[in-house]
Protein backbone atom coordinates (compact mmCIF):
# COMPACT_ATOMS: atom_id res chain seq x y z
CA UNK A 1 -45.68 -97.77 -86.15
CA UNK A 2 -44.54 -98.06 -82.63
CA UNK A 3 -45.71 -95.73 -80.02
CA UNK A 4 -42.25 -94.49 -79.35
CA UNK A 5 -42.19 -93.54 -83.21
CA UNK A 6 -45.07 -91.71 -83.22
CA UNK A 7 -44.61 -89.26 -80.32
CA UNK A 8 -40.87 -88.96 -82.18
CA UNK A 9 -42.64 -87.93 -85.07
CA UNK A 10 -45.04 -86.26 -83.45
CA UNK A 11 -42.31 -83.88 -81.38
CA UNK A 12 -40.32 -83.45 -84.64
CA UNK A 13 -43.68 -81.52 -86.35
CA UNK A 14 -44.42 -79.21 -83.01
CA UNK A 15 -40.31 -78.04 -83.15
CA UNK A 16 -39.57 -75.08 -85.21
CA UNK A 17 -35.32 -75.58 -85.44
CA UNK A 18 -35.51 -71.95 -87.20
CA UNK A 19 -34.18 -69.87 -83.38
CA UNK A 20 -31.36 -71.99 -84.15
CA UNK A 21 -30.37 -71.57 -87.84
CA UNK A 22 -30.29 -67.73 -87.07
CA UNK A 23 -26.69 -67.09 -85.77
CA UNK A 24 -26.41 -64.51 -82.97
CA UNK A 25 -24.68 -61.22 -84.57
CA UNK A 26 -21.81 -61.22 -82.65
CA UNK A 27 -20.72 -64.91 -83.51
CA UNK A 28 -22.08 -64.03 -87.15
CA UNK A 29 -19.44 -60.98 -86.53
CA UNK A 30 -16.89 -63.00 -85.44
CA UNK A 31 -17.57 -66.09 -88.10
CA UNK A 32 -16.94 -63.26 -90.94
CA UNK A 33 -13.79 -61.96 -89.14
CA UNK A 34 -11.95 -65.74 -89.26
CA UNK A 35 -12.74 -66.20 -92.78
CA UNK A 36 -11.69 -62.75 -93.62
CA UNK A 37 -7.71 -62.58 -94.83
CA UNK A 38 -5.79 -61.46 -91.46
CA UNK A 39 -2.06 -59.76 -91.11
CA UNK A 40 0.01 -59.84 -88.47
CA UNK A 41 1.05 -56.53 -87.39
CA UNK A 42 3.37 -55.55 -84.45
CA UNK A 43 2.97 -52.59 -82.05
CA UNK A 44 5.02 -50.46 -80.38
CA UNK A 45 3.25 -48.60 -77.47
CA UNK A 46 4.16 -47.15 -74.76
CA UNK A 47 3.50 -48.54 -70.96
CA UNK A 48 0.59 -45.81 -70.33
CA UNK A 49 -0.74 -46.88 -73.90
CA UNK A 50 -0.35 -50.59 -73.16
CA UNK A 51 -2.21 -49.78 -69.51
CA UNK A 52 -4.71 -47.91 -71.72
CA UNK A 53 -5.54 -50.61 -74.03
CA UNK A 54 -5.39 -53.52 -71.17
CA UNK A 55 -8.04 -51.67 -69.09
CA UNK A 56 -10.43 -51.91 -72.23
CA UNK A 57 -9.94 -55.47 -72.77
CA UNK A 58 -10.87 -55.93 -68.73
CA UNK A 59 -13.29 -53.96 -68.49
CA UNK A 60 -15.09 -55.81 -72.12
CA UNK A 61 -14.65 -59.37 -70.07
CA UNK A 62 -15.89 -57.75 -66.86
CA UNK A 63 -19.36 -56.87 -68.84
CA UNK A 64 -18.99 -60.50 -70.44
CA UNK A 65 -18.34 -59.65 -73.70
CA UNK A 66 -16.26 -62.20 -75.97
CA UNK A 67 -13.49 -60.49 -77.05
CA UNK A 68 -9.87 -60.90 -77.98
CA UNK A 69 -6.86 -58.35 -78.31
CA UNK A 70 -6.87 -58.23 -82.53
CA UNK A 71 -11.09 -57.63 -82.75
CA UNK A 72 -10.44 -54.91 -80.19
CA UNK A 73 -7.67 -53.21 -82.11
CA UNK A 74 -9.67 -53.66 -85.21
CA UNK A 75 -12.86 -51.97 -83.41
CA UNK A 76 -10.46 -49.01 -82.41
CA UNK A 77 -9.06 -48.46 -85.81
CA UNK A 78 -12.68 -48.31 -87.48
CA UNK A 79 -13.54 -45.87 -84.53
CA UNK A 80 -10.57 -43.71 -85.40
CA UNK A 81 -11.31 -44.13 -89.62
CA UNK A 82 -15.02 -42.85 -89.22
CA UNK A 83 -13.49 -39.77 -86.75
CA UNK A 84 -10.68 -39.05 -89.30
CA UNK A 85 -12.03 -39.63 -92.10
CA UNK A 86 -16.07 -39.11 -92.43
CA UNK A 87 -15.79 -35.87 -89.59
């Protein structure tokens, strides 16, 4: 065995590959979310309501989270459900 082939082999036994097989929870989130069955819906809101929702989505990219328009809609009607519903 060539010298090359044993510090390979030797590299491959000191990794553990398991940090990687472990998804972070928000792309494990967002993984469940694409494979889930989606509608398209269409909204009617008013300009303060549009400002309302637009300075959410800013201020969720400002603090570098990965977001997009739908997941944030989806967060706020949960939100709303549990306040509704389970008050």
């Amino acid at each position: 065995m060539s010298k090359i082939q044993t510090t390979a082999d030797e590299i491959v036994e000191k990794i553990s590959f398991e940090d990687y097989k472990k998804p972070k929870k928000s792309a494990e989130t967002s993984s469940i979310r694409r494979q889930q069955k989606k509608n398209k819906l269409t909204l009617y809101l008013t300009e303060e309501e549009e400002t309302l929702f637009d300075a959410i989505y800013i201020q969720r990219l400002k603090m570098h989270k990965k977001t997009d328009r739908s997941a944030l809609f989806a967060e706020a009607i949960r939100l709303l459900y549990a306040k509704e519903v389970h008050s």
